[in-house]
PDB file of N, CA and C in Angstrom:
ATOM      1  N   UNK A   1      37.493 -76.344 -35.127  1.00  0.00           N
ATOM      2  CA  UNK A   1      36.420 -75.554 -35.668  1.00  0.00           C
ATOM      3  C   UNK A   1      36.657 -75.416 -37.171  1.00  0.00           C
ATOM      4  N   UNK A   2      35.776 -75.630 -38.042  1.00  0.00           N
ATOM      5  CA  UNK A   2      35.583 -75.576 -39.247  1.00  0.00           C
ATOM      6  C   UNK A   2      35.472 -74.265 -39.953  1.00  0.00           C
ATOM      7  N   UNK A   3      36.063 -74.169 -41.036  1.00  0.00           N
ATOM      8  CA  UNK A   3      36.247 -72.781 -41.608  1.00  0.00           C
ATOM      9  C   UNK A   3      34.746 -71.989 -41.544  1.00  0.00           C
ATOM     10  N   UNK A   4      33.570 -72.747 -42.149  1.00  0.00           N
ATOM     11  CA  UNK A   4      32.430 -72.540 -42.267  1.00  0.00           C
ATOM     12  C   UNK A   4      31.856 -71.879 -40.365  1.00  0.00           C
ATOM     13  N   UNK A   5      32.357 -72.747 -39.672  1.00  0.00           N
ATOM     14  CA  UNK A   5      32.076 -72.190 -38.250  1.00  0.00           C
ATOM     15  C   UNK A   5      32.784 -70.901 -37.924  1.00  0.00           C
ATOM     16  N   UNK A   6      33.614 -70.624 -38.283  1.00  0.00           N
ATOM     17  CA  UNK A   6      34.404 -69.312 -37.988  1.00  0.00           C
ATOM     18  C   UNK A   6      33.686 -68.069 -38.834  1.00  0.00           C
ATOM     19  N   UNK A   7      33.457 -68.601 -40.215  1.00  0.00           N
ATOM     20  CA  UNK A   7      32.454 -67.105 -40.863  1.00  0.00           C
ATOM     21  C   UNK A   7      31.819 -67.058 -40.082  1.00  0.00           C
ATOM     22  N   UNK A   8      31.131 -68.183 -39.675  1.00  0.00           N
ATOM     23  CA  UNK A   8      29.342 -68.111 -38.612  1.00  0.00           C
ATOM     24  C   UNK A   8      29.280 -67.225 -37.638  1.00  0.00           C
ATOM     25  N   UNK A   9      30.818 -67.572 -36.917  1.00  0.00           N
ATOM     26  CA  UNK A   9      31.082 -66.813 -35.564  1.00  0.00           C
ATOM     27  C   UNK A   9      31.550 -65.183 -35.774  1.00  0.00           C
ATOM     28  N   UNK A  10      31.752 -65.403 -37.181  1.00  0.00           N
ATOM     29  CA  UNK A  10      32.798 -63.625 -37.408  1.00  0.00           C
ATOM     30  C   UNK A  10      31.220 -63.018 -37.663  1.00  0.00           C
ATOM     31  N   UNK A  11      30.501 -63.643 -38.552  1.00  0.00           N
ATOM     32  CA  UNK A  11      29.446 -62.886 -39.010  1.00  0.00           C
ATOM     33  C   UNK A  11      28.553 -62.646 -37.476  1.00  0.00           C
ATOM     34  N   UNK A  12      28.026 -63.525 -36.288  1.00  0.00           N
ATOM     35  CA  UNK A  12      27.351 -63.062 -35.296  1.00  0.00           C
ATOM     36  C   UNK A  12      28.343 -61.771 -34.441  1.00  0.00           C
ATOM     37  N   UNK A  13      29.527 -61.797 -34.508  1.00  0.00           N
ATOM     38  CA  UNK A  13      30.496 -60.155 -33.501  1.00  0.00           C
ATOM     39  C   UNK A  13      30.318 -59.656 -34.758  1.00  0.00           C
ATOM     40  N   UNK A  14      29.769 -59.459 -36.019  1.00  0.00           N
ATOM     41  CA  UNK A  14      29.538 -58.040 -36.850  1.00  0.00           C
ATOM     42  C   UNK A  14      28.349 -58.008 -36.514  1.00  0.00           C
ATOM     43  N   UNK A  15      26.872 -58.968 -36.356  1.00  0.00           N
ATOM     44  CA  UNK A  15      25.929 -58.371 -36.787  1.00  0.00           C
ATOM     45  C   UNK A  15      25.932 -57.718 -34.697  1.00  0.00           C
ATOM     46  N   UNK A  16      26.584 -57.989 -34.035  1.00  0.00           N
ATOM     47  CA  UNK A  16      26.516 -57.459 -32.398  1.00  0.00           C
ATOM     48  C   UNK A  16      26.762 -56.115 -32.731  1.00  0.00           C
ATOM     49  N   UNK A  17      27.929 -56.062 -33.564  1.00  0.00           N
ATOM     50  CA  UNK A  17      28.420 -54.530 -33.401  1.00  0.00           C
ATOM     51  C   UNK A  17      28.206 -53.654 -34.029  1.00  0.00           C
ATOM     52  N   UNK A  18      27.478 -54.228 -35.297  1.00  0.00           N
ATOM     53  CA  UNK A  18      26.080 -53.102 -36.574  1.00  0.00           C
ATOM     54  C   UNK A  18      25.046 -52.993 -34.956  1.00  0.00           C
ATOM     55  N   UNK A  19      24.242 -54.531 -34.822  1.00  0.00           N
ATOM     56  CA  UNK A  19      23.101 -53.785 -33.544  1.00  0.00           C
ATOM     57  C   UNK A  19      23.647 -52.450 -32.492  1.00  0.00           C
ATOM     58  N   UNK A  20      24.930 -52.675 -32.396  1.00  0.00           N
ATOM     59  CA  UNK A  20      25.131 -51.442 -31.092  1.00  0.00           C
ATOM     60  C   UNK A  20      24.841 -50.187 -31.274  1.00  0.00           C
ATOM     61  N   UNK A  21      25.512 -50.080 -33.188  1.00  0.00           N
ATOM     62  CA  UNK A  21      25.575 -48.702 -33.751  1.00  0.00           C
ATOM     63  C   UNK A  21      23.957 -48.084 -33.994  1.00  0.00           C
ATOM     64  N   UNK A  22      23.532 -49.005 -33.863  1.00  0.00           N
ATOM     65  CA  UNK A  22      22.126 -49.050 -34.508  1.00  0.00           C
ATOM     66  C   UNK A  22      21.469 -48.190 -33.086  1.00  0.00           C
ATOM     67  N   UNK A  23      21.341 -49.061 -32.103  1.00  0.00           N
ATOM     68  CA  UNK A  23      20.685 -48.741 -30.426  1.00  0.00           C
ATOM     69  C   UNK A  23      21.542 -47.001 -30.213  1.00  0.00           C
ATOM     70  N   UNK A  24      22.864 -47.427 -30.258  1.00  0.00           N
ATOM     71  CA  UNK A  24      23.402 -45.857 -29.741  1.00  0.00           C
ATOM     72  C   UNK A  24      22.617 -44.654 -30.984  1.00  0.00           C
ATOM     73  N   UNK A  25      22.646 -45.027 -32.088  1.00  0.00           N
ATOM     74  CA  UNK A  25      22.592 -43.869 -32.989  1.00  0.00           C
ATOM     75  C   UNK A  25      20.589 -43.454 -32.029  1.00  0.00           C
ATOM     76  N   UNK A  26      20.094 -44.669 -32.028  1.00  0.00           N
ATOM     77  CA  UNK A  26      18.809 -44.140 -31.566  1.00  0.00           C
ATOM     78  C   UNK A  26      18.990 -43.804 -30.338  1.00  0.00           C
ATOM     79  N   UNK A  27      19.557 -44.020 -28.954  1.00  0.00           N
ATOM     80  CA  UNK A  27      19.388 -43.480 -28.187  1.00  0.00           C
ATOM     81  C   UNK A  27      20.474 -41.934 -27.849  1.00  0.00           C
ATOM     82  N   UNK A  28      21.285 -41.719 -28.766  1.00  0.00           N
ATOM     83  CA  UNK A  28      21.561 -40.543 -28.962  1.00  0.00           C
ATOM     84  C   UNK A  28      20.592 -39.603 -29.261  1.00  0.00           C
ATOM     85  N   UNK A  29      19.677 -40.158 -30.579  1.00  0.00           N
ATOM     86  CA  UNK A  29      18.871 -39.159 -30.860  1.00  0.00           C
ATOM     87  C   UNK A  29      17.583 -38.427 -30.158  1.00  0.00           C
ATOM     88  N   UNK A  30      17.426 -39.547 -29.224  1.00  0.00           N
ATOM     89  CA  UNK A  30      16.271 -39.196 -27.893  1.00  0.00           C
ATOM     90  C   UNK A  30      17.105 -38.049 -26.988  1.00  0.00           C
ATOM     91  N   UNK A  31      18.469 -38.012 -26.718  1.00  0.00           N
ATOM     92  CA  UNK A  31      18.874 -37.545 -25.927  1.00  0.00           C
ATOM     93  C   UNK A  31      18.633 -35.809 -26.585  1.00  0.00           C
ATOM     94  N   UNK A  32      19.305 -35.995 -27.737  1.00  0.00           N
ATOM     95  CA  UNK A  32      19.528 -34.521 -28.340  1.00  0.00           C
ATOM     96  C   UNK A  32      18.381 -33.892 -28.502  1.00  0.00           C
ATOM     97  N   UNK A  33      16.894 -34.857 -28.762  1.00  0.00           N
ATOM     98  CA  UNK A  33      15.673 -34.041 -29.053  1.00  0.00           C
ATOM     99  C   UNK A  33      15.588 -33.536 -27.456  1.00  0.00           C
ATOM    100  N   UNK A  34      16.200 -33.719 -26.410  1.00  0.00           N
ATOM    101  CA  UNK A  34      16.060 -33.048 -25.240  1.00  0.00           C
ATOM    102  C   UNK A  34      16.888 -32.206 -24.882  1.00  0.00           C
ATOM    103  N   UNK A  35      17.954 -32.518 -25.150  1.00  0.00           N
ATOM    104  CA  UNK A  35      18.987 -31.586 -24.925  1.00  0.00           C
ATOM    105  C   UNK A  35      19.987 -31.380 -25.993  1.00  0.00           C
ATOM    106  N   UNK A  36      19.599 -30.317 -26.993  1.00  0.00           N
ATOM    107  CA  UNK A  36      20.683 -30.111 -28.357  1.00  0.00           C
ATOM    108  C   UNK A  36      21.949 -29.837 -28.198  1.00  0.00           C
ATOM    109  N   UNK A  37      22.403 -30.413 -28.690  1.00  0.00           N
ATOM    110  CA  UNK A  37      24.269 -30.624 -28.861  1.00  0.00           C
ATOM    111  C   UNK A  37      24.529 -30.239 -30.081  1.00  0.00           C
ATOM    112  N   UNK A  38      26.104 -29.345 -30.036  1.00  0.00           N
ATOM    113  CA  UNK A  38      26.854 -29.002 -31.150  1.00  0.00           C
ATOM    114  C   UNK A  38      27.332 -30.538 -31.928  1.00  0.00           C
ATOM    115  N   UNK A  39      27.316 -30.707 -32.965  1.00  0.00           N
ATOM    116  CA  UNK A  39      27.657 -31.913 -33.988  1.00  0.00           C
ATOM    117  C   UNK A  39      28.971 -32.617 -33.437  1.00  0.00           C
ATOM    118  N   UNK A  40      30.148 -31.895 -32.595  1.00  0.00           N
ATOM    119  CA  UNK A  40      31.529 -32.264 -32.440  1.00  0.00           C
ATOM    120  C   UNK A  40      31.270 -32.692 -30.623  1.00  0.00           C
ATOM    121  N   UNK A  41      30.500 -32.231 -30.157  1.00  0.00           N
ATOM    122  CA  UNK A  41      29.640 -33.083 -29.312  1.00  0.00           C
ATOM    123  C   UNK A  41      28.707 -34.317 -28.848  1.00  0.00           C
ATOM    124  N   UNK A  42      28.234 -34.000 -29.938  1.00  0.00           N
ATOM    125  CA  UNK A  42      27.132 -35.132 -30.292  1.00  0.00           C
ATOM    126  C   UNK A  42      27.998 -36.485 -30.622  1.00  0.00           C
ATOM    127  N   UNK A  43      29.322 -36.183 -31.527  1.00  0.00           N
ATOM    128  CA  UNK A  43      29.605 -37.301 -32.192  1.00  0.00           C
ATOM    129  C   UNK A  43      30.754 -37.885 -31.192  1.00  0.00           C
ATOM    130  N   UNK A  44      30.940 -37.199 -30.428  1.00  0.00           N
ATOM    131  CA  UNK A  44      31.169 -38.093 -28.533  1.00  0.00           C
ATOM    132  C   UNK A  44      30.385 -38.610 -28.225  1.00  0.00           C
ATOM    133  N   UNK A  45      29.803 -38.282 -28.053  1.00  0.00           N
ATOM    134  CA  UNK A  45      28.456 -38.713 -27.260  1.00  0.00           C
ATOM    135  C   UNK A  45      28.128 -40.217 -28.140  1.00  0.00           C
ATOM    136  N   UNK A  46      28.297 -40.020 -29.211  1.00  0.00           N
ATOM    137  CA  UNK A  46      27.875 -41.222 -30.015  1.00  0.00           C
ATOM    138  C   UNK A  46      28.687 -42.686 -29.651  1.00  0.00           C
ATOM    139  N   UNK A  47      30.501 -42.099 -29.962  1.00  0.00           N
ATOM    140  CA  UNK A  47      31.093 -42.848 -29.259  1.00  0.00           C
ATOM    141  C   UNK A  47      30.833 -43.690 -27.938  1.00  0.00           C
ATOM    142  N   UNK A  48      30.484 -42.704 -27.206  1.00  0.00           N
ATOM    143  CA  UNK A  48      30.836 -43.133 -25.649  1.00  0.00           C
ATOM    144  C   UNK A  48      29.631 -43.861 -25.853  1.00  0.00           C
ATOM    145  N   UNK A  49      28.841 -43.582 -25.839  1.00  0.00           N
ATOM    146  CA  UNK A  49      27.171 -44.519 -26.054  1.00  0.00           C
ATOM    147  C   UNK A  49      27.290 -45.916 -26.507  1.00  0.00           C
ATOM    148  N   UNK A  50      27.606 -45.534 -28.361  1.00  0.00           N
ATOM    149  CA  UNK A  50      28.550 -46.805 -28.887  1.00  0.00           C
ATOM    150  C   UNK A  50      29.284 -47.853 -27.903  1.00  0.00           C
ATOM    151  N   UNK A  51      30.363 -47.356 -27.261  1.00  0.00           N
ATOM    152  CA  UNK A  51      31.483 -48.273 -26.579  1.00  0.00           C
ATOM    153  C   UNK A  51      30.373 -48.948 -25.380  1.00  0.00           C
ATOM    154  N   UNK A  52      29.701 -48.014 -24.737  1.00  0.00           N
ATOM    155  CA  UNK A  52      29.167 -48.620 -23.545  1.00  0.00           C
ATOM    156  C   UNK A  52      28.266 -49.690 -23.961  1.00  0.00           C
ATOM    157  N   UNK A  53      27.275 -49.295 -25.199  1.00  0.00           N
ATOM    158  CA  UNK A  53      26.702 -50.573 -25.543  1.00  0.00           C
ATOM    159  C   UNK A  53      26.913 -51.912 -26.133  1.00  0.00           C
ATOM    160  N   UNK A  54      28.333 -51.781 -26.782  1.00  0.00           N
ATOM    161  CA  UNK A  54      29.125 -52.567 -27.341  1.00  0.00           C
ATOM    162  C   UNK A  54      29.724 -53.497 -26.283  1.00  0.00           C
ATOM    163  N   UNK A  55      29.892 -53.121 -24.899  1.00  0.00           N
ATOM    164  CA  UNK A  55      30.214 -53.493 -23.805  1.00  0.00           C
ATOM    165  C   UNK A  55      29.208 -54.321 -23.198  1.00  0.00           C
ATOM    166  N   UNK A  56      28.240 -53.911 -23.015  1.00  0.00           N
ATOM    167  CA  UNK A  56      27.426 -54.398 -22.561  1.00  0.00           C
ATOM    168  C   UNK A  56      26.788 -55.844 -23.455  1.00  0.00           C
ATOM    169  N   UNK A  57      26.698 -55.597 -24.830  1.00  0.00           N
ATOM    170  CA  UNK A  57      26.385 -56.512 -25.712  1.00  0.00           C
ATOM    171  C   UNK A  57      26.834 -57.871 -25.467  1.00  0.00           C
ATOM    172  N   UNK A  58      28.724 -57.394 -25.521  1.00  0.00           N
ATOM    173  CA  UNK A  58      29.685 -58.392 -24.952  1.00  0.00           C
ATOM    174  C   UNK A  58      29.249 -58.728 -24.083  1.00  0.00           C
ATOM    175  N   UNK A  59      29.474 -58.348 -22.586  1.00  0.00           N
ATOM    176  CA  UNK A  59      28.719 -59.384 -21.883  1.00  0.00           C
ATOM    177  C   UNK A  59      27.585 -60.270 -21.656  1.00  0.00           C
ATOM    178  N   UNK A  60      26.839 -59.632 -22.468  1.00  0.00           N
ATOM    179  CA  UNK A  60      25.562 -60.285 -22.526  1.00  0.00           C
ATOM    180  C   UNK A  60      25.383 -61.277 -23.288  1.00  0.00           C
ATOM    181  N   UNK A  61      25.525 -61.117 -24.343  1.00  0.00           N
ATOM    182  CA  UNK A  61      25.210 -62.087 -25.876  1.00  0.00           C
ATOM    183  C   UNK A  61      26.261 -63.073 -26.421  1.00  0.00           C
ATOM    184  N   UNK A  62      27.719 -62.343 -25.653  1.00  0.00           N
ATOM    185  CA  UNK A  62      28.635 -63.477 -26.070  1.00  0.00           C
ATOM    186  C   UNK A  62      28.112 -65.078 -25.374  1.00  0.00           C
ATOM    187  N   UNK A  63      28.074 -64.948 -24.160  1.00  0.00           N
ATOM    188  CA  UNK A  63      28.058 -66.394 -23.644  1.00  0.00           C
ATOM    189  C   UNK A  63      27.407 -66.969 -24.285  1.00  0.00           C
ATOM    190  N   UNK A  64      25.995 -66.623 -24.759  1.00  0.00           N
ATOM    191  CA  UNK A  64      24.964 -66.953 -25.231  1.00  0.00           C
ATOM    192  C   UNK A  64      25.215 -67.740 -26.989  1.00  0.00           C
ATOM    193  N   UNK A  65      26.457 -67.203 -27.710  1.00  0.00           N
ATOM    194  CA  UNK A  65      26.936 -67.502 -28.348  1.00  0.00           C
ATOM    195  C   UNK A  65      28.258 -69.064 -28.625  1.00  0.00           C
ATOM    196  N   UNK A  66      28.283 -69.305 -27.248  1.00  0.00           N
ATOM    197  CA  UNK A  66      29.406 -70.196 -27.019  1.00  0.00           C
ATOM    198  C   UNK A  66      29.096 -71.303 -27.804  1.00  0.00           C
ATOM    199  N   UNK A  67      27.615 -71.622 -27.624  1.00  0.00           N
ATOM    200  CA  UNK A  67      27.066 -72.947 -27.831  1.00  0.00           C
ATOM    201  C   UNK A  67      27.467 -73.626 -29.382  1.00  0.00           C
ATOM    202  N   UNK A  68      27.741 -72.515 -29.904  1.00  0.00           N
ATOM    203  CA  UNK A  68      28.150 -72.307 -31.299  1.00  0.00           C
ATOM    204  C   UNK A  68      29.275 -72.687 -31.443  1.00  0.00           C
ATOM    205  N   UNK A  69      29.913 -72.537 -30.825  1.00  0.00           N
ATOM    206  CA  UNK A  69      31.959 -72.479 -31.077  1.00  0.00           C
ATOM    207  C   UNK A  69      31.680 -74.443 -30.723  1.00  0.00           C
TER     208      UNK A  69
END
């Protein structure tokens, strides 16, 4: 694999894991307009949201990525 292929591949697992932060920060915020959370709460909540979608991403989008490598 070529140096140029490896940015390619580093740059698609950043732009996966900007999209995750992106989806959790919004579906956090649906949650809280329903049910308000203290800030040291919320920013669990962000986490755990974060990780699960970051998880899920992985499974999903990596394979989809192979074709590349």
């Amino acid at each position: 694999m070529s140096f140029r292929e490896k940015i390619s591949v580093l740059g698609m697992y950043l732009a996966l894991l900007a999209g995750s932060m992106t989806y959790s920060v919004i579906i956090v915020w649906c949650f809280v307009q329903v049910i308000p959370l203290e800030v040291v709460h919320r920013r669990i909540l962000v986490g755990v949201v974060y990780l699960f979608v970051v998880v899920l991403a992985v499974r999903f989008y990596i394979p989809k990525f192979r074709k590349y490598w």
